[in-house]
N, C-alpha and C. Protein backbone atom coordinates (compact mmCIF):
# COMPACT_ATOMS: atom_id res chain seq x y z
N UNK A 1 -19.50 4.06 2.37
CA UNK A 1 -19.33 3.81 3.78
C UNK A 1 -18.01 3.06 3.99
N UNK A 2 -17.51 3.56 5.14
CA UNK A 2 -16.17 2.48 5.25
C UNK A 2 -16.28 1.49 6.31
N UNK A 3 -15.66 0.74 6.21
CA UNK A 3 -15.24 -0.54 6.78
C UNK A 3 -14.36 -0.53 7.76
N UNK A 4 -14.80 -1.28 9.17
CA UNK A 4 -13.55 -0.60 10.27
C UNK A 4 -13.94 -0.69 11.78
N UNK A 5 -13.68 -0.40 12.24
CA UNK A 5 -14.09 -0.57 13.70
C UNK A 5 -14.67 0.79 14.16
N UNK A 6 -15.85 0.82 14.89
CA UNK A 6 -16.63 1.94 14.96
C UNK A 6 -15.90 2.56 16.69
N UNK A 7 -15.13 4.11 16.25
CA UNK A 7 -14.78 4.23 17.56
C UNK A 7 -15.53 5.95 17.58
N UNK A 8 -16.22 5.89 18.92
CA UNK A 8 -16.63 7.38 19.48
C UNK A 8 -15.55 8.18 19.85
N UNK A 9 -15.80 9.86 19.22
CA UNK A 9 -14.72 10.34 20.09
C UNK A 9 -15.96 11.45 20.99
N UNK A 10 -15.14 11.65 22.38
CA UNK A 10 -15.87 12.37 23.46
C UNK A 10 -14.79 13.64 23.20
N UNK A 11 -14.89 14.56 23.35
CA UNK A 11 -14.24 15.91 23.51
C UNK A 11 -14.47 16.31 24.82
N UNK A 12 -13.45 16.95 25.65
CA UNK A 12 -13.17 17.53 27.07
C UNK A 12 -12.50 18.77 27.10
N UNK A 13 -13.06 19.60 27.97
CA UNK A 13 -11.63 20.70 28.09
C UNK A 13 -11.21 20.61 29.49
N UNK A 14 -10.20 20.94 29.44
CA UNK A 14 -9.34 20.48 31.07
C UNK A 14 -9.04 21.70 31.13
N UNK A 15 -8.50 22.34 31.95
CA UNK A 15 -7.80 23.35 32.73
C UNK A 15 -6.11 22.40 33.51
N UNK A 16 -5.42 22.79 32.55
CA UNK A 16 -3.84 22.45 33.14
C UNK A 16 -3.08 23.60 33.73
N UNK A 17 -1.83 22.96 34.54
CA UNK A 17 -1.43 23.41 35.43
C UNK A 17 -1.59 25.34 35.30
N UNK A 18 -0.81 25.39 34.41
CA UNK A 18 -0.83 27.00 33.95
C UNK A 18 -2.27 27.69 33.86
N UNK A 19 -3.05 27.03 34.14
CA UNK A 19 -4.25 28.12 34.08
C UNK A 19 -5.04 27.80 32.49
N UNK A 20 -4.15 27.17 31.63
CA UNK A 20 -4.99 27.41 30.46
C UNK A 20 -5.72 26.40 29.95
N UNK A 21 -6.63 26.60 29.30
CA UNK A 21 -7.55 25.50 28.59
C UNK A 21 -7.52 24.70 27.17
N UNK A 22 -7.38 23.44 27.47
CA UNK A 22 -7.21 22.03 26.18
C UNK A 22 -8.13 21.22 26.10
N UNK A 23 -8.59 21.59 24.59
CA UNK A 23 -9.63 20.49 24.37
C UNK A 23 -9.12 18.85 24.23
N UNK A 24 -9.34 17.78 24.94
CA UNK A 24 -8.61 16.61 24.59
C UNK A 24 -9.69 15.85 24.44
N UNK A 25 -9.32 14.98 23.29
CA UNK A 25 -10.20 13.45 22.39
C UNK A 25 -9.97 12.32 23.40
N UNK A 26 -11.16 12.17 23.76
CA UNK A 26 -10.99 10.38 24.31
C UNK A 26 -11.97 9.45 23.15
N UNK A 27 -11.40 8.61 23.00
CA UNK A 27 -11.97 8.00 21.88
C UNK A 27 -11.74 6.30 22.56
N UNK A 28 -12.84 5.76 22.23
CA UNK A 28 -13.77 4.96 22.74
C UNK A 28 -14.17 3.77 21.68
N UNK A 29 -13.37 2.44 21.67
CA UNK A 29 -13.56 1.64 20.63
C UNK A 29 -14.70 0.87 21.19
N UNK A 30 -15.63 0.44 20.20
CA UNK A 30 -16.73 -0.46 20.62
C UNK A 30 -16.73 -1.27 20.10
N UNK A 31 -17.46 -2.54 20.43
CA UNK A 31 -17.44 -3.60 19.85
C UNK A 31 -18.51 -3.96 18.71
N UNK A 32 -17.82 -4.88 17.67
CA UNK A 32 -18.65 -4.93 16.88
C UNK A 32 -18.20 -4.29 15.53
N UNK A 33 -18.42 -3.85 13.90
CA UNK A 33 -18.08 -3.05 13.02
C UNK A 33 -19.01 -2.15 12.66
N UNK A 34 -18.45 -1.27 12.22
CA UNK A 34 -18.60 0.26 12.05
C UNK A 34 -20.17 0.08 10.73
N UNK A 35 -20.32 -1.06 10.22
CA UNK A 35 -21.85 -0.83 9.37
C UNK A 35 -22.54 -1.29 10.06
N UNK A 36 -22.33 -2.16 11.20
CA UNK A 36 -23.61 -2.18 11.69
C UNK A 36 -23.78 -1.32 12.66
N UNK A 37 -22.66 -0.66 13.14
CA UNK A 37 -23.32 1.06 14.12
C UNK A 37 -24.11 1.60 13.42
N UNK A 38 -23.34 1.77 12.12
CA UNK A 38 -24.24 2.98 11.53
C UNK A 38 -25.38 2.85 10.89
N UNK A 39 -25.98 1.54 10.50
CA UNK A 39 -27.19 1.24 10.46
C UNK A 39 -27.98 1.36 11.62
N UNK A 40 -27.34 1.25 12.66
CA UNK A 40 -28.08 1.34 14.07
C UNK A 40 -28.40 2.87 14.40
N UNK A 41 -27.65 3.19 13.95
CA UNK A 41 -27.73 4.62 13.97
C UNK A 41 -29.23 5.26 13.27
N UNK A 42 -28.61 4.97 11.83
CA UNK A 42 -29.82 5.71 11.22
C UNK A 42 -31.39 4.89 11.21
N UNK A 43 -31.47 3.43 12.45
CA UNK A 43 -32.52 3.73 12.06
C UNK A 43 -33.22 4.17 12.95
């Protein structure tokens, strides 16, 4: 497991000017470290 700051990423697709479609990452730092998310997680 690593060590680190636990950040979510959300995925979006937009429609820009031209008509075409981009998936873009918003990523989302939370507070707190990344073993105790993921203990939170799995239990």
């Amino acid at each position: 497991m690593q060590q680190g700051h636990y950040i979510e990423t959300h995925w979006q697709t937009i429609q820009v000017e031209s008509g075409q479609q981009h998936r873009v990452g918003l990523y989302v730092l939370r507070q707190g470290n990344l073993q105790a998310a993921c203990a939170a997680r799995e239990s």
